[in-house]
PDB file of N, CA and C in Angstrom:
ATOM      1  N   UNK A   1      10.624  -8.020 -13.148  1.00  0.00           N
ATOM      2  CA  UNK A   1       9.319  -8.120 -13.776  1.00  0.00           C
ATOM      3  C   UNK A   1       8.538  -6.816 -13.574  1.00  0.00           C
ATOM      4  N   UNK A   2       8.434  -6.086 -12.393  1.00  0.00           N
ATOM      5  CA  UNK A   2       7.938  -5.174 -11.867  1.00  0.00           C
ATOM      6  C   UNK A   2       8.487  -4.008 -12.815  1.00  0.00           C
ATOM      7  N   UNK A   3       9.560  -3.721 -13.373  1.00  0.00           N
ATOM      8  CA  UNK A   3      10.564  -2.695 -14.129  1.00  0.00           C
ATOM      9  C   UNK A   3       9.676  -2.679 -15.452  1.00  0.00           C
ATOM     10  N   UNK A   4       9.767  -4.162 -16.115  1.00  0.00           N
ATOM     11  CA  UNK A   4       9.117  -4.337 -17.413  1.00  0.00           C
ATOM     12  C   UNK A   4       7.760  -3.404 -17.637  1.00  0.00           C
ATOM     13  N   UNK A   5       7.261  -3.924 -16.627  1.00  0.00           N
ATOM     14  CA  UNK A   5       5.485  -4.076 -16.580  1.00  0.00           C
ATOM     15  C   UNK A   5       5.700  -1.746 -16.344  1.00  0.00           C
ATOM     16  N   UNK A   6       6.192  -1.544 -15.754  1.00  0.00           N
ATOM     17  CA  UNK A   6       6.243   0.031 -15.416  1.00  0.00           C
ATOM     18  C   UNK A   6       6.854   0.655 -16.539  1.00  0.00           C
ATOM     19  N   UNK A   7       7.842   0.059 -17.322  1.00  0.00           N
ATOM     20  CA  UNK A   7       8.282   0.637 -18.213  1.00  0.00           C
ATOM     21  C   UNK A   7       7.192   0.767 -20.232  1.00  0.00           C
ATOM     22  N   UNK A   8       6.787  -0.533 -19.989  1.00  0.00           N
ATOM     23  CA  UNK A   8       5.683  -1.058 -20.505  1.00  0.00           C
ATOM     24  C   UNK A   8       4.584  -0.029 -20.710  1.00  0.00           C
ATOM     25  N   UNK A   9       4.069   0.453 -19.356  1.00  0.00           N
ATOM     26  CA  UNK A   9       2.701   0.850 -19.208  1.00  0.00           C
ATOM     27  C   UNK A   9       3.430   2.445 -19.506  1.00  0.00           C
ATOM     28  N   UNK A  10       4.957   2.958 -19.120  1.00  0.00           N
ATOM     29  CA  UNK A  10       4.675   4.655 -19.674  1.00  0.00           C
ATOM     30  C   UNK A  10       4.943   4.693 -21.080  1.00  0.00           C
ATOM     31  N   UNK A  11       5.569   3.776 -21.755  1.00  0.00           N
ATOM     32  CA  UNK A  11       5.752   3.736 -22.796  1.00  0.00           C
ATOM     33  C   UNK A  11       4.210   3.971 -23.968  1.00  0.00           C
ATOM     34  N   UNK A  12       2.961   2.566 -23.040  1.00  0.00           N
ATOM     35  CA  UNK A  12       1.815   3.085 -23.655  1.00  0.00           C
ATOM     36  C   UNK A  12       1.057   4.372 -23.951  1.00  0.00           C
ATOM     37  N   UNK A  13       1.258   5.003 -22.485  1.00  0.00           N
ATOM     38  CA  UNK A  13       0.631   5.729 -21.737  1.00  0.00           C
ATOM     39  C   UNK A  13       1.080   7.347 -23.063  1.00  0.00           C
ATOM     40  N   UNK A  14       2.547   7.342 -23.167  1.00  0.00           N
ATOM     41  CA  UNK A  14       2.929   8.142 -24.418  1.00  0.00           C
ATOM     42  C   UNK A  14       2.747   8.012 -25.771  1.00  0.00           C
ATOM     43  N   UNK A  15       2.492   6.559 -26.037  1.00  0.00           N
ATOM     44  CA  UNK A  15       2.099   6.482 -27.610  1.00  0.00           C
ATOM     45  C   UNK A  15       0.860   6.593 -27.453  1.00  0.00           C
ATOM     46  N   UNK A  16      -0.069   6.511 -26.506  1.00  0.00           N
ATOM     47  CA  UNK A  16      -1.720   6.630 -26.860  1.00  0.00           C
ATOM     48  C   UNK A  16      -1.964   8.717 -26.362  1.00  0.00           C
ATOM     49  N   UNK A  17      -0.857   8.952 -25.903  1.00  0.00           N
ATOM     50  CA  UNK A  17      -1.298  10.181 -25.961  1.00  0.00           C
ATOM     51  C   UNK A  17      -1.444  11.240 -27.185  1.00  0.00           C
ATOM     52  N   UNK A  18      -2.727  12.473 -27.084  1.00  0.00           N
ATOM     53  CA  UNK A  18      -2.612  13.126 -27.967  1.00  0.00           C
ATOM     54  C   UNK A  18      -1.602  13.972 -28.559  1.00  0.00           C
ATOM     55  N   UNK A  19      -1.447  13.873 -29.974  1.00  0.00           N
ATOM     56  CA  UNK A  19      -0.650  14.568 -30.267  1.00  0.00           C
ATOM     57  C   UNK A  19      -0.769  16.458 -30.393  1.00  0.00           C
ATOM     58  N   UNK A  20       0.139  17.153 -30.089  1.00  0.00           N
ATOM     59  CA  UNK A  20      -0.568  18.656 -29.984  1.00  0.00           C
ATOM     60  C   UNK A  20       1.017  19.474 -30.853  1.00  0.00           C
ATOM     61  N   UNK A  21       0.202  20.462 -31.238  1.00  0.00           N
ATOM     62  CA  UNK A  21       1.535  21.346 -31.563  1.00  0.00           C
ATOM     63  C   UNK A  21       1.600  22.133 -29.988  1.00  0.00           C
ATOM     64  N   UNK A  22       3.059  22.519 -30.106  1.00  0.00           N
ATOM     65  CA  UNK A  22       3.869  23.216 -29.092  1.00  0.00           C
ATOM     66  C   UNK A  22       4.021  24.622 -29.667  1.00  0.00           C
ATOM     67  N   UNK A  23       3.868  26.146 -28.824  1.00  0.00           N
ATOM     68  CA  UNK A  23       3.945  26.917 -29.482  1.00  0.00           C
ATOM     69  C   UNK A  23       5.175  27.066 -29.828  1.00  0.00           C
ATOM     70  N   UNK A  24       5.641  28.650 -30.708  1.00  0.00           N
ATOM     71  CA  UNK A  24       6.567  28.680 -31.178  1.00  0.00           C
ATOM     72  C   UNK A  24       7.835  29.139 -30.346  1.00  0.00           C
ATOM     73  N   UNK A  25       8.766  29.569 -30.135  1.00  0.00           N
ATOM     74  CA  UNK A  25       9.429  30.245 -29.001  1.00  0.00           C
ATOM     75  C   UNK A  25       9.745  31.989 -30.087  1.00  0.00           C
ATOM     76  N   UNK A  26       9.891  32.524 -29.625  1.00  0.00           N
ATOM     77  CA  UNK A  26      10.839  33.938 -30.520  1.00  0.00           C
ATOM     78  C   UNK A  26      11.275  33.852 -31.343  1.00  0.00           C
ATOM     79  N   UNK A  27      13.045  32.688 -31.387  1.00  0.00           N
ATOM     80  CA  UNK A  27      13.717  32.296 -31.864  1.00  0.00           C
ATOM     81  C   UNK A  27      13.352  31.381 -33.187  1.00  0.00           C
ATOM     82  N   UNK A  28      12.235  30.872 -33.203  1.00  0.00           N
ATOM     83  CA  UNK A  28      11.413  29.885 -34.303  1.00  0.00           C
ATOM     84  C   UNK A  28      11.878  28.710 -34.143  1.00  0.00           C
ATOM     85  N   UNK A  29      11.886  28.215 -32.981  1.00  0.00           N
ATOM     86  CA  UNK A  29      11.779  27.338 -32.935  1.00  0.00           C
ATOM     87  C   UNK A  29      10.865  26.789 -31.819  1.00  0.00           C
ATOM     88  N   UNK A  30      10.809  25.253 -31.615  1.00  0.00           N
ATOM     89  CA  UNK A  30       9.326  25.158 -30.970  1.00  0.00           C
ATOM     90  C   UNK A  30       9.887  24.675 -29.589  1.00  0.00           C
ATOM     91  N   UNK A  31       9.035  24.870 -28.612  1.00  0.00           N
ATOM     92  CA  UNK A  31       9.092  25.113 -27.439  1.00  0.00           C
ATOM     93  C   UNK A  31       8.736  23.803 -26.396  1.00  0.00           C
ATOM     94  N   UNK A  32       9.052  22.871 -26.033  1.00  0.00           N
ATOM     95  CA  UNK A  32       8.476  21.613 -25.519  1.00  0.00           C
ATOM     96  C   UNK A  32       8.092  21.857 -23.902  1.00  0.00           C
ATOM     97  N   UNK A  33       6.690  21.622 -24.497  1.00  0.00           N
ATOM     98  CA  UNK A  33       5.252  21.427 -23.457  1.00  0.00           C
ATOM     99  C   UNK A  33       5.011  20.271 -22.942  1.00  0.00           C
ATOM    100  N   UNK A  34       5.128  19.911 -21.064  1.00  0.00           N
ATOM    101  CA  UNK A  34       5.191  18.951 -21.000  1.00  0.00           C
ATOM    102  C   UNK A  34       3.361  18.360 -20.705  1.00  0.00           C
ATOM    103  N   UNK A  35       3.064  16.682 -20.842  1.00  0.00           N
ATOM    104  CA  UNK A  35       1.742  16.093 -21.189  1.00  0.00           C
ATOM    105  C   UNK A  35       0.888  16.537 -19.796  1.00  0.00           C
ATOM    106  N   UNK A  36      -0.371  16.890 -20.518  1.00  0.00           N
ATOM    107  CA  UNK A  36      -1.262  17.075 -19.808  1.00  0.00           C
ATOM    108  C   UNK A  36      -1.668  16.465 -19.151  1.00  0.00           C
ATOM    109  N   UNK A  37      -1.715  15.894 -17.718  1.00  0.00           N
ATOM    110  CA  UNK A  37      -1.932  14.650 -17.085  1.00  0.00           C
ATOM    111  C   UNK A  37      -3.841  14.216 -17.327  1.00  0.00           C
ATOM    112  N   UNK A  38      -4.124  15.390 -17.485  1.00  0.00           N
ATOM    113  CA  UNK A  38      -5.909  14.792 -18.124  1.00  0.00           C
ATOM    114  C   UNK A  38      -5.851  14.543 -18.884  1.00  0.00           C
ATOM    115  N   UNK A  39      -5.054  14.336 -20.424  1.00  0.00           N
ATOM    116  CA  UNK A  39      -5.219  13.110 -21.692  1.00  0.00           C
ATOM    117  C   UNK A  39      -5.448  11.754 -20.976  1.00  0.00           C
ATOM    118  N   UNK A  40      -4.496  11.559 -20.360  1.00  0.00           N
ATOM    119  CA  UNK A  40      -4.192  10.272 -20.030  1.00  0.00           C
ATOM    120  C   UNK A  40      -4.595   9.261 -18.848  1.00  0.00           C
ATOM    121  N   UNK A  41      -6.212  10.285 -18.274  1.00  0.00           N
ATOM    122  CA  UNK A  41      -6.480  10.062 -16.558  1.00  0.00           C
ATOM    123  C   UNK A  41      -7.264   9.326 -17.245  1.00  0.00           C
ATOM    124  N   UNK A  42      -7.916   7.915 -16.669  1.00  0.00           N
ATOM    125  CA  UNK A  42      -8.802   6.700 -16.660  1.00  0.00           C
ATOM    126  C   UNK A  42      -7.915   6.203 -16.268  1.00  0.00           C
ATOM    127  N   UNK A  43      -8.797   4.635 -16.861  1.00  0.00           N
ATOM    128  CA  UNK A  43      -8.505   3.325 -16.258  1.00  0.00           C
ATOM    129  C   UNK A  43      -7.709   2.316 -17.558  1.00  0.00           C
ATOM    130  N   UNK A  44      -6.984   2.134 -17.318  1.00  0.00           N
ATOM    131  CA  UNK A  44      -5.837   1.581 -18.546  1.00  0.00           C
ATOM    132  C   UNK A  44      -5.678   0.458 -18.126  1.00  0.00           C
ATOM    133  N   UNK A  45      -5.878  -0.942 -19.662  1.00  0.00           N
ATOM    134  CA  UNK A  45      -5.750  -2.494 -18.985  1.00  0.00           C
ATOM    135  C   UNK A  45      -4.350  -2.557 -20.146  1.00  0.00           C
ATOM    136  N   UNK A  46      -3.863  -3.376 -19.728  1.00  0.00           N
ATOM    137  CA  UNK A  46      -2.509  -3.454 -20.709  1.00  0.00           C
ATOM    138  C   UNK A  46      -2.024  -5.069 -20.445  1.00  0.00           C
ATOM    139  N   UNK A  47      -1.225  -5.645 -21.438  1.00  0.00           N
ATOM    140  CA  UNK A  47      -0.272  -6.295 -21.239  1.00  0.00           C
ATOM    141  C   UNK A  47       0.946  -6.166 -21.821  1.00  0.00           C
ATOM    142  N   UNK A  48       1.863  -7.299 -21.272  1.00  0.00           N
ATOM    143  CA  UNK A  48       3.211  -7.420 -21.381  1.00  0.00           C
ATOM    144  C   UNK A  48       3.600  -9.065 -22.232  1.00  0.00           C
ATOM    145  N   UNK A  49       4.589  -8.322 -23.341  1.00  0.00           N
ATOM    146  CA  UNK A  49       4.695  -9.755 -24.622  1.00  0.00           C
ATOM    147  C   UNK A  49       5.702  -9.664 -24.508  1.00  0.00           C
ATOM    148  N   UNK A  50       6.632 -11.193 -25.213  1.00  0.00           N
ATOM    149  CA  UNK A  50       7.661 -10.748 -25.248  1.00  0.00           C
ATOM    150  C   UNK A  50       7.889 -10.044 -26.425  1.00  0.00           C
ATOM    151  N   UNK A  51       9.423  -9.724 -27.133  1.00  0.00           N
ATOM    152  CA  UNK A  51       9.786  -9.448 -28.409  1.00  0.00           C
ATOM    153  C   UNK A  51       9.482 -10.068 -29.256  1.00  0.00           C
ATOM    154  N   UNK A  52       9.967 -11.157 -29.386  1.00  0.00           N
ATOM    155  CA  UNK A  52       9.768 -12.532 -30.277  1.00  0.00           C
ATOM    156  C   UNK A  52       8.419 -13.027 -30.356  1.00  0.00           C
ATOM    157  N   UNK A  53       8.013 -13.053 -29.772  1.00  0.00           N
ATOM    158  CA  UNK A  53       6.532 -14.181 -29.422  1.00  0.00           C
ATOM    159  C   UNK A  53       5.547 -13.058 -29.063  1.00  0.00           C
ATOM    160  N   UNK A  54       4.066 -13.960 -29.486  1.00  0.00           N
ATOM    161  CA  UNK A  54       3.005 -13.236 -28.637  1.00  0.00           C
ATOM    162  C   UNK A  54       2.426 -14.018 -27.549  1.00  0.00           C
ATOM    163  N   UNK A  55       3.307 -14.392 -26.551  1.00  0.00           N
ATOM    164  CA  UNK A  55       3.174 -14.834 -25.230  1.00  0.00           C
ATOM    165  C   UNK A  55       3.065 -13.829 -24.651  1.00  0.00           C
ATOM    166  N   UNK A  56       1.942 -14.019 -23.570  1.00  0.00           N
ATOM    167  CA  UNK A  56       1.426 -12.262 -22.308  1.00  0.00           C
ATOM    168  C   UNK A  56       2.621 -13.050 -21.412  1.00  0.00           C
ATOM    169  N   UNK A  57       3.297 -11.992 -20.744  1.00  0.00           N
ATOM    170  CA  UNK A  57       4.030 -12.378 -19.737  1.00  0.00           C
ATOM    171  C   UNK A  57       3.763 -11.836 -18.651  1.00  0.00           C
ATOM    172  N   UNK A  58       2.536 -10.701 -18.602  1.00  0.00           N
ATOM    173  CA  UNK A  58       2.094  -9.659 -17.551  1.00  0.00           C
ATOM    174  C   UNK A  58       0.847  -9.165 -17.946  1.00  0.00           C
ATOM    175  N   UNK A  59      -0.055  -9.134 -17.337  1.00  0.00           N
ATOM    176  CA  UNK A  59      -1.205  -8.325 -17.933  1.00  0.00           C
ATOM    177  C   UNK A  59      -1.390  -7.505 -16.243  1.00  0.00           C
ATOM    178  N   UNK A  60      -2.173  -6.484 -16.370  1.00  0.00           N
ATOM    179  CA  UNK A  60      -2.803  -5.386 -15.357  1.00  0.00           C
ATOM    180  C   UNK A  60      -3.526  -4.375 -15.651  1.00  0.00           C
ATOM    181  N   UNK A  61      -3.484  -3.594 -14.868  1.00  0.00           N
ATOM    182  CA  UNK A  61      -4.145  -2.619 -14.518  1.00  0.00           C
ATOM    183  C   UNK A  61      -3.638  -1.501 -14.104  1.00  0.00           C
ATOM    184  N   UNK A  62      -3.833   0.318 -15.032  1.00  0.00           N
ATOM    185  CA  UNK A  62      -3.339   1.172 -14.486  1.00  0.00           C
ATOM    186  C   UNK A  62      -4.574   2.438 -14.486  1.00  0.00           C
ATOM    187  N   UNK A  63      -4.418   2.893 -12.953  1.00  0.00           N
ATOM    188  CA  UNK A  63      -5.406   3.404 -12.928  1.00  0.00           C
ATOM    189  C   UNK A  63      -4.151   5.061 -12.675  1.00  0.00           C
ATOM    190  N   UNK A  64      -4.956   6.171 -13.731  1.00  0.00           N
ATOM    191  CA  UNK A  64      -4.066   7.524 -13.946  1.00  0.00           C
ATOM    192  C   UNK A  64      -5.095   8.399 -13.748  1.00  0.00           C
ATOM    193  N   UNK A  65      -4.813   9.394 -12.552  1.00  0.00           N
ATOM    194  CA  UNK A  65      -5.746  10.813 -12.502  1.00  0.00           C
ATOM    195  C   UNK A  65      -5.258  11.859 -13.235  1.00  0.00           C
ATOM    196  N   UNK A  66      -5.439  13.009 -13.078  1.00  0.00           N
ATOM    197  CA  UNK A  66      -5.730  14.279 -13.821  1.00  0.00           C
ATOM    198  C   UNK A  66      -4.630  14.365 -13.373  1.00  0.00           C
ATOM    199  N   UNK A  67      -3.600  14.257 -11.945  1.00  0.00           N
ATOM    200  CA  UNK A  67      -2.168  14.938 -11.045  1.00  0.00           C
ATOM    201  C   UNK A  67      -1.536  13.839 -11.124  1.00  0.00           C
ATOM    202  N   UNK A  68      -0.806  14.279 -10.864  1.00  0.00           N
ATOM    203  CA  UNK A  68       0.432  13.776 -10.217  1.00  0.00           C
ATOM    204  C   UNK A  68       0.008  12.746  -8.941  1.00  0.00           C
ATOM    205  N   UNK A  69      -1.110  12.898  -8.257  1.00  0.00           N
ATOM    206  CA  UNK A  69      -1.175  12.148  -6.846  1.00  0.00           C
ATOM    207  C   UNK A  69      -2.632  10.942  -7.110  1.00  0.00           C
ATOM    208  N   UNK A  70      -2.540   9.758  -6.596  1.00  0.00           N
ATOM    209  CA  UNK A  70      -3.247   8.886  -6.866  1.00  0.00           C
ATOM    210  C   UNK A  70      -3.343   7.664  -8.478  1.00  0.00           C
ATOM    211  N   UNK A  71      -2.083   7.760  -8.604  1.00  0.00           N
ATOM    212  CA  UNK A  71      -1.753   6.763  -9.809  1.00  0.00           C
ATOM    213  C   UNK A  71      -1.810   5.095  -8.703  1.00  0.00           C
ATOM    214  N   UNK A  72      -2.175   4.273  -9.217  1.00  0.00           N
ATOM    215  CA  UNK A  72      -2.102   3.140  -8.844  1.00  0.00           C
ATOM    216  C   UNK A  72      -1.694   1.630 -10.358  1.00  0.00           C
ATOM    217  N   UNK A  73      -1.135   0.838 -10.373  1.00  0.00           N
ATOM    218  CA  UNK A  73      -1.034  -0.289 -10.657  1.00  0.00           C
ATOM    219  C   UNK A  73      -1.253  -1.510 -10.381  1.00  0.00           C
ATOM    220  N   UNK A  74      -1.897  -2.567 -10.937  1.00  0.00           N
ATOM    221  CA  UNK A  74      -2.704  -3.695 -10.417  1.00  0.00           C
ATOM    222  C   UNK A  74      -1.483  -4.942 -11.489  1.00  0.00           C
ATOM    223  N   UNK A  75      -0.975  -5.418 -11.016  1.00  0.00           N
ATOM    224  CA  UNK A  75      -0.696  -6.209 -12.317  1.00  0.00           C
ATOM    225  C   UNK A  75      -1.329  -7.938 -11.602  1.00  0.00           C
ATOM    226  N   UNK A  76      -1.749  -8.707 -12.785  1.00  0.00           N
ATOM    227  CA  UNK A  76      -2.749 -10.075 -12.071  1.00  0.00           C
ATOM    228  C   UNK A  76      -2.136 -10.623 -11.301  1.00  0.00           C
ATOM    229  N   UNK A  77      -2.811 -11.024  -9.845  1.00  0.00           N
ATOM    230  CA  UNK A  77      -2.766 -11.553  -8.858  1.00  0.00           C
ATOM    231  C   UNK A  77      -1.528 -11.188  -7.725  1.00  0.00           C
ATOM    232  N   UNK A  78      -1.307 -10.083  -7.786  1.00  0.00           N
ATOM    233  CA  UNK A  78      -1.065  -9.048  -7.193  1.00  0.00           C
ATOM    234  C   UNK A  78      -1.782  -7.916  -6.326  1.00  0.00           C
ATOM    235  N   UNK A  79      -0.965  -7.291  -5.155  1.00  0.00           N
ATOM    236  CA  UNK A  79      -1.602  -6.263  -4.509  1.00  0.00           C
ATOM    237  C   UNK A  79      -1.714  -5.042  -4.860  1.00  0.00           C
ATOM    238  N   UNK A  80      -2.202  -4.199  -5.272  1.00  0.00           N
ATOM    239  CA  UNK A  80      -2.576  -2.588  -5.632  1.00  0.00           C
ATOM    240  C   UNK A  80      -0.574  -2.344  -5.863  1.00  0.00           C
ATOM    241  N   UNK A  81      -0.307  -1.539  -6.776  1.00  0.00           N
ATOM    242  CA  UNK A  81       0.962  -0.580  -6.175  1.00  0.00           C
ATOM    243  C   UNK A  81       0.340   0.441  -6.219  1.00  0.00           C
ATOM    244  N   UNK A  82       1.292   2.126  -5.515  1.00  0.00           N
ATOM    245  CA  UNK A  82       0.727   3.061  -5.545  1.00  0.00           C
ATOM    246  C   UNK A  82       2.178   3.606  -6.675  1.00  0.00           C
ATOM    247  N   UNK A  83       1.957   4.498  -7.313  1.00  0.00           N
ATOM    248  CA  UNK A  83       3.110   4.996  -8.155  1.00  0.00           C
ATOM    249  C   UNK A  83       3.757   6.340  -7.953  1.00  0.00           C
ATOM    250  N   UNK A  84       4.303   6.550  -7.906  1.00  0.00           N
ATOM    251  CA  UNK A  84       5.219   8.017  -7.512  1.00  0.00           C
ATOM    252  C   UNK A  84       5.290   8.730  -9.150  1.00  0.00           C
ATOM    253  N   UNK A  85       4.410   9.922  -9.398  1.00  0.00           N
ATOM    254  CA  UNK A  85       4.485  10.206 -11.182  1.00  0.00           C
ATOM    255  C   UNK A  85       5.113  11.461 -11.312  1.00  0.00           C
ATOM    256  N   UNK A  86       6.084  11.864 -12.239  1.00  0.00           N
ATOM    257  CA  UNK A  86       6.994  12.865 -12.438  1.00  0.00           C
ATOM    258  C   UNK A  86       6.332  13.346 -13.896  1.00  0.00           C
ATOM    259  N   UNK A  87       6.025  14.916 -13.960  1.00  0.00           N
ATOM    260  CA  UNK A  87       6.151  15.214 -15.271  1.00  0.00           C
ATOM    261  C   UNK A  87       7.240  15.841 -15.483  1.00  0.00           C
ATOM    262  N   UNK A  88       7.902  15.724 -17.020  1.00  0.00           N
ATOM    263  CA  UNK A  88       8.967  16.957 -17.263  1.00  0.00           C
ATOM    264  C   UNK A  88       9.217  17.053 -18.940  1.00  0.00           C
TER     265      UNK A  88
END
């Protein structure tokens, strides 16, 4: 459940991010820039449906800073997680 709900929330976390052009490289082609962790710093409420149905199977809370350090997850009636965040 814990997998869903994490996989869930980066999945959001990338479709609500802004979209930007990447510069060009020499070669002409374009160069991939990885996300700015300040698009995406607040407080994010989300849930979890299934495929089929619009049954919530998870709802929470993700709280995202500007770094890499201090990501947390709340999912209901649950204790805080803290999250370990990788850009690349």
């Amino acid at each position: 459940m814990r997998r869903i709900a994490m996989v869930v929330t980066a999945l959001t976390l990338v479709a609500c991010a802004k979209k930007e052009e990447t510069p060009a490289t020499p070669g002409g082609a374009m160069a991939a820039a990885p996300i700015d962790l300040k698009t995406v710093a607040g407080e994010w409420n989300f849930k979890t449906m299934g495929l089929t149905s619009d049954s919530v199977l998870a709802t929470g809370t993700l709280v995202a800073t500007a770094d890499t350090a201090g990501w947390t997850m709340t999912l209901a009636g649950r204790p805080t997680m803290a999250l370990k965040i990788t850009v690349s």
